[in-house]
N, C-alpha and C. Protein backbone atom coordinates (compact mmCIF):
# COMPACT_ATOMS: atom_id res chain seq x y z
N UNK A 1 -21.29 -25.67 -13.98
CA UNK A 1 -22.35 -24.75 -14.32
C UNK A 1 -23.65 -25.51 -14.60
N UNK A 2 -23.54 -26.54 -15.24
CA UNK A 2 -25.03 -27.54 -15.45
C UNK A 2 -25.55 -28.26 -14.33
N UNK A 3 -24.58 -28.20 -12.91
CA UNK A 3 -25.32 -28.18 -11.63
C UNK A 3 -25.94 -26.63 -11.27
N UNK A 4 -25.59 -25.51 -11.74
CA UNK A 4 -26.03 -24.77 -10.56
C UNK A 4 -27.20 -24.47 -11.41
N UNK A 5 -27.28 -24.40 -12.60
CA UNK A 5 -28.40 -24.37 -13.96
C UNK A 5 -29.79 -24.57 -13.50
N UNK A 6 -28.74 -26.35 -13.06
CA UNK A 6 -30.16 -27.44 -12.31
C UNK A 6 -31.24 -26.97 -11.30
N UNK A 7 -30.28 -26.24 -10.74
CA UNK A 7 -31.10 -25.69 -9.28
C UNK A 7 -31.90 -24.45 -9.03
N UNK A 8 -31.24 -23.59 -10.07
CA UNK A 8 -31.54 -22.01 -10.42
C UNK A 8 -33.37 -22.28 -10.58
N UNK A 9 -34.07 -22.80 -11.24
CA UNK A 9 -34.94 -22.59 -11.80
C UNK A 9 -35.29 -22.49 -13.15
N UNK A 10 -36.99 -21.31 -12.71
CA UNK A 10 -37.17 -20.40 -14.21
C UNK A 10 -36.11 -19.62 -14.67
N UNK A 11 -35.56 -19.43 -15.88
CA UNK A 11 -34.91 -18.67 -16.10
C UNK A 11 -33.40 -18.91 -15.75
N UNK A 12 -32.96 -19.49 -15.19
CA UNK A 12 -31.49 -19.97 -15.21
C UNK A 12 -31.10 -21.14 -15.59
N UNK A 13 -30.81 -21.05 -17.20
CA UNK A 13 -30.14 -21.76 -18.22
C UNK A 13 -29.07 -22.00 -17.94
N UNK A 14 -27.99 -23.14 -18.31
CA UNK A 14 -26.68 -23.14 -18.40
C UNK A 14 -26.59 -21.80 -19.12
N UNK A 15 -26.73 -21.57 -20.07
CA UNK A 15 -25.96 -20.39 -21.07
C UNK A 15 -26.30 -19.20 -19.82
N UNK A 16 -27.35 -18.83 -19.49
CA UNK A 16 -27.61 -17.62 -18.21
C UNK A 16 -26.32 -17.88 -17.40
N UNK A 17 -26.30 -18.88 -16.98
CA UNK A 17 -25.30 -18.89 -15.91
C UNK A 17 -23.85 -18.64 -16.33
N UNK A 18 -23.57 -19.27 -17.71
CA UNK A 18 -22.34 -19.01 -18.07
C UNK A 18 -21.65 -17.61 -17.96
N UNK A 19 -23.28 -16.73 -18.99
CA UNK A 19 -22.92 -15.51 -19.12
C UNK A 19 -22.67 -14.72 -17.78
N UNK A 20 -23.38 -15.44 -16.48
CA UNK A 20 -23.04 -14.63 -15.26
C UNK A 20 -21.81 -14.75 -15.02
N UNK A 21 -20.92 -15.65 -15.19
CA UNK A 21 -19.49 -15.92 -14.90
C UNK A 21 -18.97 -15.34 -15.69
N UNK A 22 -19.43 -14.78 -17.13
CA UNK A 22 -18.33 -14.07 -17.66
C UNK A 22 -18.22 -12.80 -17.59
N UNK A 23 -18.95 -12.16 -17.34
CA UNK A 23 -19.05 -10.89 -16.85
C UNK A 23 -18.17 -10.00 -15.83
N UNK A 24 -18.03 -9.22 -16.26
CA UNK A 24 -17.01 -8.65 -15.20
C UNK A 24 -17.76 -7.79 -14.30
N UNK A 25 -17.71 -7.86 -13.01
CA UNK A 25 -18.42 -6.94 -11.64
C UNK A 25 -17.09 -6.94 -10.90
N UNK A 26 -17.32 -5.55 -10.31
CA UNK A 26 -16.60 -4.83 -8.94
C UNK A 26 -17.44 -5.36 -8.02
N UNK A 27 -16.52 -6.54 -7.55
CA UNK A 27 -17.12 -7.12 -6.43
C UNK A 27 -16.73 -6.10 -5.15
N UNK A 28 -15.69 -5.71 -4.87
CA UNK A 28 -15.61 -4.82 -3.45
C UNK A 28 -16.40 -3.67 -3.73
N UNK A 29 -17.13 -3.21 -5.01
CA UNK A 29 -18.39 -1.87 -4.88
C UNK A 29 -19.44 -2.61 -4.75
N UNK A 30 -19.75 -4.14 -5.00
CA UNK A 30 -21.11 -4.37 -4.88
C UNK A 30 -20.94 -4.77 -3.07
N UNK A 31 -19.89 -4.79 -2.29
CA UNK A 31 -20.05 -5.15 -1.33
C UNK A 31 -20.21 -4.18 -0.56
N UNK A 32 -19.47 -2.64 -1.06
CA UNK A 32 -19.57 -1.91 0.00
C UNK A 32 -21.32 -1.17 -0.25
N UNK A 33 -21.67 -0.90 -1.37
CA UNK A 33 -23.17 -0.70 -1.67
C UNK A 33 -24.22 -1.69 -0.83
N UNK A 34 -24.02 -2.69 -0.16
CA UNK A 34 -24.92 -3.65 0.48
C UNK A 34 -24.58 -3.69 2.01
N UNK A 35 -23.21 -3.42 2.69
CA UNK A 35 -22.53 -2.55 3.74
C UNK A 35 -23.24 -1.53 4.10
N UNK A 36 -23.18 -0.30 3.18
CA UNK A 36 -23.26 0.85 3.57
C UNK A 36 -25.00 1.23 3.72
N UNK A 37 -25.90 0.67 2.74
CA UNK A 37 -27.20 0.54 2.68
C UNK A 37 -27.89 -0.40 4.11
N UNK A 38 -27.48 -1.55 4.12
CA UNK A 38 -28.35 -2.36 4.81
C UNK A 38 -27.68 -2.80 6.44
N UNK A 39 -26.62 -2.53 6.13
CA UNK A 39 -25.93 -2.86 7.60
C UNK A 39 -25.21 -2.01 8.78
N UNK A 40 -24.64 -1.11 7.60
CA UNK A 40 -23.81 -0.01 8.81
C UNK A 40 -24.74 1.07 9.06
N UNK A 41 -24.88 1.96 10.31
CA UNK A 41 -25.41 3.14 10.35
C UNK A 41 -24.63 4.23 10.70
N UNK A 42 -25.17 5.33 10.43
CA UNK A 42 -23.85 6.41 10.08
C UNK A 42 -23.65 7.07 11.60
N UNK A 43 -24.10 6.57 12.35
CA UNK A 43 -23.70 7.26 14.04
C UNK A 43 -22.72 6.38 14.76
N UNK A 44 -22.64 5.05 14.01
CA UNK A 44 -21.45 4.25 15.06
C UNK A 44 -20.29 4.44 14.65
N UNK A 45 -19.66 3.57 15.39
CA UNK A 45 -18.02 3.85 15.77
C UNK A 45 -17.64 2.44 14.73
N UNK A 46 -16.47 3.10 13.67
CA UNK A 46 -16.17 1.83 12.35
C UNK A 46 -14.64 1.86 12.84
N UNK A 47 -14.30 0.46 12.60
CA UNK A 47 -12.87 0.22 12.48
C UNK A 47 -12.48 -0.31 11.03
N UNK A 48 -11.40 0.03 10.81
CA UNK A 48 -11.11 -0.85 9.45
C UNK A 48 -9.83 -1.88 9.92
N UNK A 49 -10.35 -3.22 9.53
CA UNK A 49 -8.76 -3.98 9.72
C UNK A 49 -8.62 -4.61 8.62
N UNK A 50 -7.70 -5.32 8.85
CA UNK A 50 -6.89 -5.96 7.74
C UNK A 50 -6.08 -6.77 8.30
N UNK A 51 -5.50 -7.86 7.23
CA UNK A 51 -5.47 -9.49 8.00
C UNK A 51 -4.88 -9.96 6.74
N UNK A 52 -3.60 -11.13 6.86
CA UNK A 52 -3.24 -11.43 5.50
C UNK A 52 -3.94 -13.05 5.74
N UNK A 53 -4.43 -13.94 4.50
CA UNK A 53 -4.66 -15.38 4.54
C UNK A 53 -4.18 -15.72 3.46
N UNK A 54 -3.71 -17.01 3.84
CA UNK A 54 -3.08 -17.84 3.20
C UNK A 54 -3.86 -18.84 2.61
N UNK A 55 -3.98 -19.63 1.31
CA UNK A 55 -4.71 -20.41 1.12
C UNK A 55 -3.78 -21.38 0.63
N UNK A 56 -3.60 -22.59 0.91
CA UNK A 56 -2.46 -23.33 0.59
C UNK A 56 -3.41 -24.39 -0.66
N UNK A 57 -2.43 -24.48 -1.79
CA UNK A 57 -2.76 -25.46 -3.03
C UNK A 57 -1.46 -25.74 -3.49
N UNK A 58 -1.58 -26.66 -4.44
CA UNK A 58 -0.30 -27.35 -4.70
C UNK A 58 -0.08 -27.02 -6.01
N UNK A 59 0.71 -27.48 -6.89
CA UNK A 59 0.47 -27.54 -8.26
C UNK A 59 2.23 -26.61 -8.50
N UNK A 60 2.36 -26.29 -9.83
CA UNK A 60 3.33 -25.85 -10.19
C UNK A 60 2.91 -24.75 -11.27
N UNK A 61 1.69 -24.48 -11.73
CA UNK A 61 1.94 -23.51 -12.57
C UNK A 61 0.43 -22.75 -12.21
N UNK A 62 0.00 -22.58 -10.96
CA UNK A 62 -0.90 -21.54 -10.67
C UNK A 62 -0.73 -20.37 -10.15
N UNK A 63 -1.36 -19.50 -10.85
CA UNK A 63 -0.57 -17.71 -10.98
C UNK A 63 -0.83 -17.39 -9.17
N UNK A 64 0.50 -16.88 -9.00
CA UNK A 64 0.50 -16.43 -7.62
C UNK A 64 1.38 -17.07 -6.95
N UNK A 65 1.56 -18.65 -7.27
CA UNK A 65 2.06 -19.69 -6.15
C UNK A 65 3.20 -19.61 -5.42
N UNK A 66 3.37 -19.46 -4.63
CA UNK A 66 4.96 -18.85 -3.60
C UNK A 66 4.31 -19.89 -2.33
N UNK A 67 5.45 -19.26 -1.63
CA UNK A 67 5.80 -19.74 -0.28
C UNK A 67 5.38 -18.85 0.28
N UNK A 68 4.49 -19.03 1.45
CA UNK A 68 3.96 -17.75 2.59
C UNK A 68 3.55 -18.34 4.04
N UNK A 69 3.98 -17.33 4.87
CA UNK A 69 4.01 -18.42 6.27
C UNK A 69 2.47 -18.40 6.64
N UNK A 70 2.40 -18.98 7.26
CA UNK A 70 0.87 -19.74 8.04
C UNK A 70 0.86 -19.95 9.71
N UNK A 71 0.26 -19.26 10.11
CA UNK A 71 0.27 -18.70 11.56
C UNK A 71 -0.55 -20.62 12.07
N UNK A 72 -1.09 -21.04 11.13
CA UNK A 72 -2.06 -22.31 11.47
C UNK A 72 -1.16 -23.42 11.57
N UNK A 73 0.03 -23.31 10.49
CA UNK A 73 0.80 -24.46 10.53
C UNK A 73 2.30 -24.30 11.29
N UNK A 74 2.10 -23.05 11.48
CA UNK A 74 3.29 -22.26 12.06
C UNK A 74 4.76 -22.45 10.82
N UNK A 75 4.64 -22.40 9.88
CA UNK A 75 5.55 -22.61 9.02
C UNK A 75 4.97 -21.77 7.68
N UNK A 76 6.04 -22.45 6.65
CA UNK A 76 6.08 -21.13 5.64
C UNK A 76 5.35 -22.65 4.48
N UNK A 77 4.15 -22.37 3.95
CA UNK A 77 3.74 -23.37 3.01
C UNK A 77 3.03 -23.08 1.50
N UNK A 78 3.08 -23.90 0.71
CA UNK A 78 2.80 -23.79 -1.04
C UNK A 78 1.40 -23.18 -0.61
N UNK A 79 1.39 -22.13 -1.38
CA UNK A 79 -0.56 -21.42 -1.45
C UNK A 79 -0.10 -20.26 -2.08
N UNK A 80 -1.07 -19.24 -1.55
CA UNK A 80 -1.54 -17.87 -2.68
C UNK A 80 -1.44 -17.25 -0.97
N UNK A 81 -1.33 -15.85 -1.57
CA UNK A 81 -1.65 -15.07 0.15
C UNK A 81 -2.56 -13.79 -0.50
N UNK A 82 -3.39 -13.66 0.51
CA UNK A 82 -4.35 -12.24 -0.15
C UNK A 82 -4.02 -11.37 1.26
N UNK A 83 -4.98 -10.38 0.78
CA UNK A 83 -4.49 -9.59 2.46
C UNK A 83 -6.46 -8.33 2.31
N UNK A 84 -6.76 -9.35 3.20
CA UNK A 84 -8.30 -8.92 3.34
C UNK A 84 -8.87 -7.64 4.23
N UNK A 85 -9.48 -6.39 3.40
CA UNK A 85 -9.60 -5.15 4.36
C UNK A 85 -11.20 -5.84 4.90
N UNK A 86 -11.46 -5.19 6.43
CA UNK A 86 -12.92 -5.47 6.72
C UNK A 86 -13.27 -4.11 7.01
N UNK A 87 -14.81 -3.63 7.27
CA UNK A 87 -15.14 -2.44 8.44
C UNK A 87 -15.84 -3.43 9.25
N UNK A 88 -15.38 -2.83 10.33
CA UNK A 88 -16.21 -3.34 12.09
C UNK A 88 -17.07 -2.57 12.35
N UNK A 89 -18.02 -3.22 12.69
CA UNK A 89 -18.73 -2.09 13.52
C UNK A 89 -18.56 -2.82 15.02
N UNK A 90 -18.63 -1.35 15.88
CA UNK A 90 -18.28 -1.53 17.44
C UNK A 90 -19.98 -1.86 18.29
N UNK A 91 -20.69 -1.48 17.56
CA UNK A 91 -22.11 -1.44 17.99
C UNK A 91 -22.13 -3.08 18.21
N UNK A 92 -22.33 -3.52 17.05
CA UNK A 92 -23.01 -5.00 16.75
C UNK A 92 -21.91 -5.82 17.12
N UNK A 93 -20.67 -5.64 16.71
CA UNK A 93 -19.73 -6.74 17.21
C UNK A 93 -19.52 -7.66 15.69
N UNK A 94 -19.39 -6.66 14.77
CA UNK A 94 -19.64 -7.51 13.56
C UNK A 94 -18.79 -7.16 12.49
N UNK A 95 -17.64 -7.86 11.29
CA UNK A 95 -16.90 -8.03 10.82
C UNK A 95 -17.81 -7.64 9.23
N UNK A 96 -17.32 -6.99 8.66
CA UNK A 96 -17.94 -7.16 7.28
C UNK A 96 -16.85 -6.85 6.29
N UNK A 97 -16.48 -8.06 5.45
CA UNK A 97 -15.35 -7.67 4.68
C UNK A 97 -15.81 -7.32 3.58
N UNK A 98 -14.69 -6.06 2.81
CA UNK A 98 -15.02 -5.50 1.74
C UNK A 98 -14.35 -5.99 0.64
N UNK A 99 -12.44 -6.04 1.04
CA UNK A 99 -11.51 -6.53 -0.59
C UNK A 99 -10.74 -6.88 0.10
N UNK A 100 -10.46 -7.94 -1.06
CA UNK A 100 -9.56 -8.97 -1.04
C UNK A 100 -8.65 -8.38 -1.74
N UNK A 101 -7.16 -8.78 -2.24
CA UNK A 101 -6.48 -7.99 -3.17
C UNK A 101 -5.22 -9.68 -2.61
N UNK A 102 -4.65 -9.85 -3.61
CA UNK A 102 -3.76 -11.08 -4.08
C UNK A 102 -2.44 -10.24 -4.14
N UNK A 103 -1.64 -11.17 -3.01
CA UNK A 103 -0.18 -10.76 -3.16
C UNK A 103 0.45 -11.18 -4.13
N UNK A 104 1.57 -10.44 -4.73
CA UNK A 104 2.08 -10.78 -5.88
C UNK A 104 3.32 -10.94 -5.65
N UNK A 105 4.24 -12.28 -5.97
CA UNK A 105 5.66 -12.40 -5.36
C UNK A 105 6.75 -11.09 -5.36
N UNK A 106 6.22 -9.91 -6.03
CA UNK A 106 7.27 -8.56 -5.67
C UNK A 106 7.16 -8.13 -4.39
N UNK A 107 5.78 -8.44 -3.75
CA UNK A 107 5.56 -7.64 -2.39
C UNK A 107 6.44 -8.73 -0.77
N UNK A 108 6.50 -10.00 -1.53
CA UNK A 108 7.40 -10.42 -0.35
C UNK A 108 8.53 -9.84 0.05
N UNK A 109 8.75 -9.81 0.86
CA UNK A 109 10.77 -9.37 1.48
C UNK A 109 11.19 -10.84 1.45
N UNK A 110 12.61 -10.62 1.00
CA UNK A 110 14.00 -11.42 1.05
C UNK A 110 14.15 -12.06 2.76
N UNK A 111 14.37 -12.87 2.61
CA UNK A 111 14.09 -13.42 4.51
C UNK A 111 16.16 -12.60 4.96
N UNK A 112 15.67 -12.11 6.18
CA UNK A 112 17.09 -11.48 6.40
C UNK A 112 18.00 -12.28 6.30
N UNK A 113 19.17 -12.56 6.64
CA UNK A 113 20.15 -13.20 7.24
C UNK A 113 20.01 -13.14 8.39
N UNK A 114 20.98 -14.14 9.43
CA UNK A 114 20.84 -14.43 10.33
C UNK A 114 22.18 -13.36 11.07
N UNK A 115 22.11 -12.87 12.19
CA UNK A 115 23.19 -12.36 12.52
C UNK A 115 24.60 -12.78 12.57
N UNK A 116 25.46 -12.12 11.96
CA UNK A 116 26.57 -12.26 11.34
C UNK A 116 27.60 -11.74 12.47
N UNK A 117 28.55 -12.36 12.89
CA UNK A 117 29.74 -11.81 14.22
C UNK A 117 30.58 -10.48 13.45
N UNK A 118 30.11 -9.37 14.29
CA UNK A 118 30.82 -7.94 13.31
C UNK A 118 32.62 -8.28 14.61
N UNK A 119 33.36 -7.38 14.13
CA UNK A 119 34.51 -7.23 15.26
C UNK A 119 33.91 -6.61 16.64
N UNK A 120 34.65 -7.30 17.04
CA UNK A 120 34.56 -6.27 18.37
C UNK A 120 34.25 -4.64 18.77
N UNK A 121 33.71 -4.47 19.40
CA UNK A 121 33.81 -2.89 19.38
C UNK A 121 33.05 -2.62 20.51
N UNK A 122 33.08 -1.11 21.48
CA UNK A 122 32.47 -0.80 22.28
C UNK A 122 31.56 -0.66 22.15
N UNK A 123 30.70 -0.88 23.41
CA UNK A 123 29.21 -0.87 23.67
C UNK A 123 28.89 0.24 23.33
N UNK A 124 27.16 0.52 23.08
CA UNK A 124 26.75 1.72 23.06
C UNK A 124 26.42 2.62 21.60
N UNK A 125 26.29 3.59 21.59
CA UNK A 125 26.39 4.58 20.20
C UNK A 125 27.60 5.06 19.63
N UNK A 126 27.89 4.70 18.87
CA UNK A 126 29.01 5.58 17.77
C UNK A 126 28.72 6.84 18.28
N UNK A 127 30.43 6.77 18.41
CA UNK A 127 30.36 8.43 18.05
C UNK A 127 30.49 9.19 17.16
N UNK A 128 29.40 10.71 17.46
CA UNK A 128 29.36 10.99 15.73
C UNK A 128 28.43 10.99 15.20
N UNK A 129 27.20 9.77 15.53
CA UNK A 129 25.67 9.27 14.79
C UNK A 129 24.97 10.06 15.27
N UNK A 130 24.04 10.70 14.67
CA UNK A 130 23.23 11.60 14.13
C UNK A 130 21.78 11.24 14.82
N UNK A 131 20.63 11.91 15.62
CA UNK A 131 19.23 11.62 15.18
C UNK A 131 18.47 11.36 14.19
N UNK A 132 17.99 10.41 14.27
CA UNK A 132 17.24 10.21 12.69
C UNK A 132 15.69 10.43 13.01
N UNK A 133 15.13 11.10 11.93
CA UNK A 133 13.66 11.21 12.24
C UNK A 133 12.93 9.91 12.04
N UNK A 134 12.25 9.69 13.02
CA UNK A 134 11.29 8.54 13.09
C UNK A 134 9.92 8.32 12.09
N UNK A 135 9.73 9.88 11.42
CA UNK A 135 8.43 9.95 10.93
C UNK A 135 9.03 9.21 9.48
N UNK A 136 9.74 9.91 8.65
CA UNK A 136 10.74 10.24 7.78
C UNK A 136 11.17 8.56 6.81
N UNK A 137 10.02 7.99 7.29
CA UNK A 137 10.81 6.10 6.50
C UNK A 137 10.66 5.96 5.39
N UNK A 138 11.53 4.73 4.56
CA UNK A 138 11.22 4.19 3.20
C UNK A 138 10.31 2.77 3.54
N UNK A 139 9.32 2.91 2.86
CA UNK A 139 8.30 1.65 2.71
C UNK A 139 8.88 0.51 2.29
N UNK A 140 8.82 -0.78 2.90
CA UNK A 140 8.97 -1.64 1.99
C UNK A 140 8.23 -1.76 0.89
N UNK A 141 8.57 -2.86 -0.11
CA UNK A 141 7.39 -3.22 -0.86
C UNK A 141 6.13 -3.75 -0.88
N UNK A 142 6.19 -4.47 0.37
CA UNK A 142 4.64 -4.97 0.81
C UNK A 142 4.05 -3.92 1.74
N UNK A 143 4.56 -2.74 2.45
CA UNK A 143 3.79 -2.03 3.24
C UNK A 143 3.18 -0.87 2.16
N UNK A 144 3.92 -0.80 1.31
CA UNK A 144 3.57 0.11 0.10
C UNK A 144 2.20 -0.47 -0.61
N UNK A 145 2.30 -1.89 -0.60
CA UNK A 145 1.19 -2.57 -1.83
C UNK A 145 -0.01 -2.55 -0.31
N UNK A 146 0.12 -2.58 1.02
CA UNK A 146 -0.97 -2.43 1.90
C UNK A 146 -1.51 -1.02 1.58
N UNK A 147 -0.72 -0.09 1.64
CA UNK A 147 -0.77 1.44 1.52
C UNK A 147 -1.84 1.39 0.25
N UNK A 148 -1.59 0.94 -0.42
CA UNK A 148 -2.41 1.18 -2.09
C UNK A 148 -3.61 0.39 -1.60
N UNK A 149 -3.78 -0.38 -1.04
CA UNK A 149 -5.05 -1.38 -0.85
C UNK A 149 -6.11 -0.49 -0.22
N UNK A 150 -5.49 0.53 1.03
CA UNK A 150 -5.99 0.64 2.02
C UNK A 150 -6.86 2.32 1.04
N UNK A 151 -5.53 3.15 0.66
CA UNK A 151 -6.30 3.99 -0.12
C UNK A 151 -7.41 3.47 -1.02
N UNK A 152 -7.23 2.34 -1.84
CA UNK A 152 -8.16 2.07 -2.54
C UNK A 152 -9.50 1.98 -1.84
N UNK A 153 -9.58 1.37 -0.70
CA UNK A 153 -11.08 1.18 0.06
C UNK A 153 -11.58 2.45 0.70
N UNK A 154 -10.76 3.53 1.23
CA UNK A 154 -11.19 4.49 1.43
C UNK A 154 -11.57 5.25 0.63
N UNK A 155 -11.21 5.22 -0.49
CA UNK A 155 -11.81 6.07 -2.27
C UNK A 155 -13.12 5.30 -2.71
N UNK A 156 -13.10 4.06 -2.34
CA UNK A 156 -14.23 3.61 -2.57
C UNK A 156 -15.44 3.83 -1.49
N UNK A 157 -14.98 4.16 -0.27
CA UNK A 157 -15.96 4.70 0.41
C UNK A 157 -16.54 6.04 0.65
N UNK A 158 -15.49 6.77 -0.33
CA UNK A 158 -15.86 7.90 -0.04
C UNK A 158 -16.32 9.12 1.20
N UNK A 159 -17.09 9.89 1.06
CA UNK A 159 -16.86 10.65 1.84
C UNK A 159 -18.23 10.26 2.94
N UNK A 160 -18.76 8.83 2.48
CA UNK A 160 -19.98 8.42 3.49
C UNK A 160 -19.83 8.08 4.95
N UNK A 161 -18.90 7.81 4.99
CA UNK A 161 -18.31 6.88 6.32
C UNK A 161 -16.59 7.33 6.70
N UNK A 162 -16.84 7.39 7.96
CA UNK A 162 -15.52 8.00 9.12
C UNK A 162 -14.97 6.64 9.41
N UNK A 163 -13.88 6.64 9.33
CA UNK A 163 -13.21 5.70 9.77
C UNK A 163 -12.16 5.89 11.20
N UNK A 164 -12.71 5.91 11.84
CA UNK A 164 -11.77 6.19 13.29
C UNK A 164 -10.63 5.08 13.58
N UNK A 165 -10.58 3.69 13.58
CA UNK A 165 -9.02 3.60 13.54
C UNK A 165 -8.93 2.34 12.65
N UNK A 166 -7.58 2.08 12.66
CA UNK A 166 -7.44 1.25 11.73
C UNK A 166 -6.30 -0.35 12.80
N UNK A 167 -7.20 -1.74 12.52
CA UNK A 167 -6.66 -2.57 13.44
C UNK A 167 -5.76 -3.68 12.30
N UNK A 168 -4.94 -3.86 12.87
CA UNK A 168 -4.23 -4.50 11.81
C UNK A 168 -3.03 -6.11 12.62
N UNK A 169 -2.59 -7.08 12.01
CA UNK A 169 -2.08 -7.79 13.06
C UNK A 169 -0.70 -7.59 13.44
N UNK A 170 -0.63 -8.39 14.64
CA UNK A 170 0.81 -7.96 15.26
C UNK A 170 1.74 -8.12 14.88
N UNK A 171 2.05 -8.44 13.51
CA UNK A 171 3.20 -8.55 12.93
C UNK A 171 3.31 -7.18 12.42
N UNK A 172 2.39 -6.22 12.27
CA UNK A 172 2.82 -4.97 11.87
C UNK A 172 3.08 -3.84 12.79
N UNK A 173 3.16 -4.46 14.30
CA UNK A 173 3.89 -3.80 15.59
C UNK A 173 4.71 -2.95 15.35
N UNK A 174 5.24 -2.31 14.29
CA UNK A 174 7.02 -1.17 14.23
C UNK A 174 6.39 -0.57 13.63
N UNK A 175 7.31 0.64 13.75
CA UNK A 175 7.29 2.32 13.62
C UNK A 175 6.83 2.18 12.03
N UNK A 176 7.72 1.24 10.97
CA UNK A 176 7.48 1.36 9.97
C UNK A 176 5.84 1.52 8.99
N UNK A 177 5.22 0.55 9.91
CA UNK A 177 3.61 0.18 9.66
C UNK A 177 2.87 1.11 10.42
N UNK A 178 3.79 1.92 11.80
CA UNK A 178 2.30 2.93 12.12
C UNK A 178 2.54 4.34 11.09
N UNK A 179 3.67 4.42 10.50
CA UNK A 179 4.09 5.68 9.63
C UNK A 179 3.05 5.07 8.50
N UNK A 180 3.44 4.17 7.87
CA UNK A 180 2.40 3.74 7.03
C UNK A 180 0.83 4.25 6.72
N UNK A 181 0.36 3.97 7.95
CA UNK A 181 -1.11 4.15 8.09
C UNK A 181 -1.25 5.92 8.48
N UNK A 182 -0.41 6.28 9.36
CA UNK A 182 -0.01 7.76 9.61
C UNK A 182 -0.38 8.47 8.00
N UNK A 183 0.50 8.10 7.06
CA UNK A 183 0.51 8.56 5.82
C UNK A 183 -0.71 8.84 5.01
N UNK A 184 -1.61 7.67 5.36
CA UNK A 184 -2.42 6.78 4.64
C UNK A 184 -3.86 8.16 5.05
N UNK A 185 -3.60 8.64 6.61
CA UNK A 185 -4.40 9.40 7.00
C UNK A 185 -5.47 9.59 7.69
């Protein structure tokens, strides 16, 4: 803080600066207020995506710290994972992220098992098994904590801005994640 003090000027004291750090601000309302004012216009075409990152650090007792895979290292490594909403605009070609939100080790899944040799048995469908509705799923726990993220940014945007689709990465390819967003609305 007694570097950025240095640089601030008139008026930015260490103590000014401190008090700016202690303060609490809604950073995803001051972002979408500077979004919605100065950058987006209300006739184009918005996407919303979302994207998980990984930030890898080491240590043993920093809140968050798990194991999470990394598309960069292609493996599963020590860090924090957030999962970042943006709006696009289709006009400009331009990314503007709004919230961040920090995974919390409940939202991981249990890594499956590996396939297990069942007995023998004929090919095909049981007989007997039923249609199951496709719409009709249980959320995991991390598509649930996306679900809450995603409502949250749309409540925060209120009724200013249309959101026509929503892009998300290919790991969320299955029925489960388009019911998800289906839900979401």
């Amino acid at each position: 803080m007694r570097g950025l003090s240095r640089w601030s000027g008139q008026g930015g004291s260490y103590r000014t600066i401190q008090r700016f750090f202690h303060t609490h601000m809604r950073w995803d309302r001051l972002q979408w207020v500077r979004i919605r004012h100065h950058l987006l216009d209300h006739d184009e075409v918005i996407l919303m995506g979302g994207d998980d990152v990984v930030v890898t650090q080491s240590g043993k007792t920093t809140h968050g710290l798990d194991r999470f895979f990394s598309s960069l290292y292609g493996k599963t490594v020590p860090g924090r994972c957030f999962l970042s909403l943006s709006l696009m605009s289709v006009k400009r070609r331009t990314s503007y992220p709004v919230m961040m939100e920090q995974h919390n080790q409940l939202h991981t899944e249990e890594p499956q098992e590996g396939c297990k040799q069942k007995s023998p048995r004929k090919r095909g469908r049981p007989k007997g098994s039923k249609n199951q509705h496709r719409r009709e799923v249980t959320l995991s726990p991390y598509l649930g904590f996306v679900q809450e993220t995603i409502h949250g940014l749309l409540k925060l945007m209120g009724d200013d801005l249309k959101v026509l689709y929503f892009v998300f990465d290919g790991a969320f390819g299955h029925n489960d994640a388009l019911q998800m967003v289906r839900q979401v609305g």
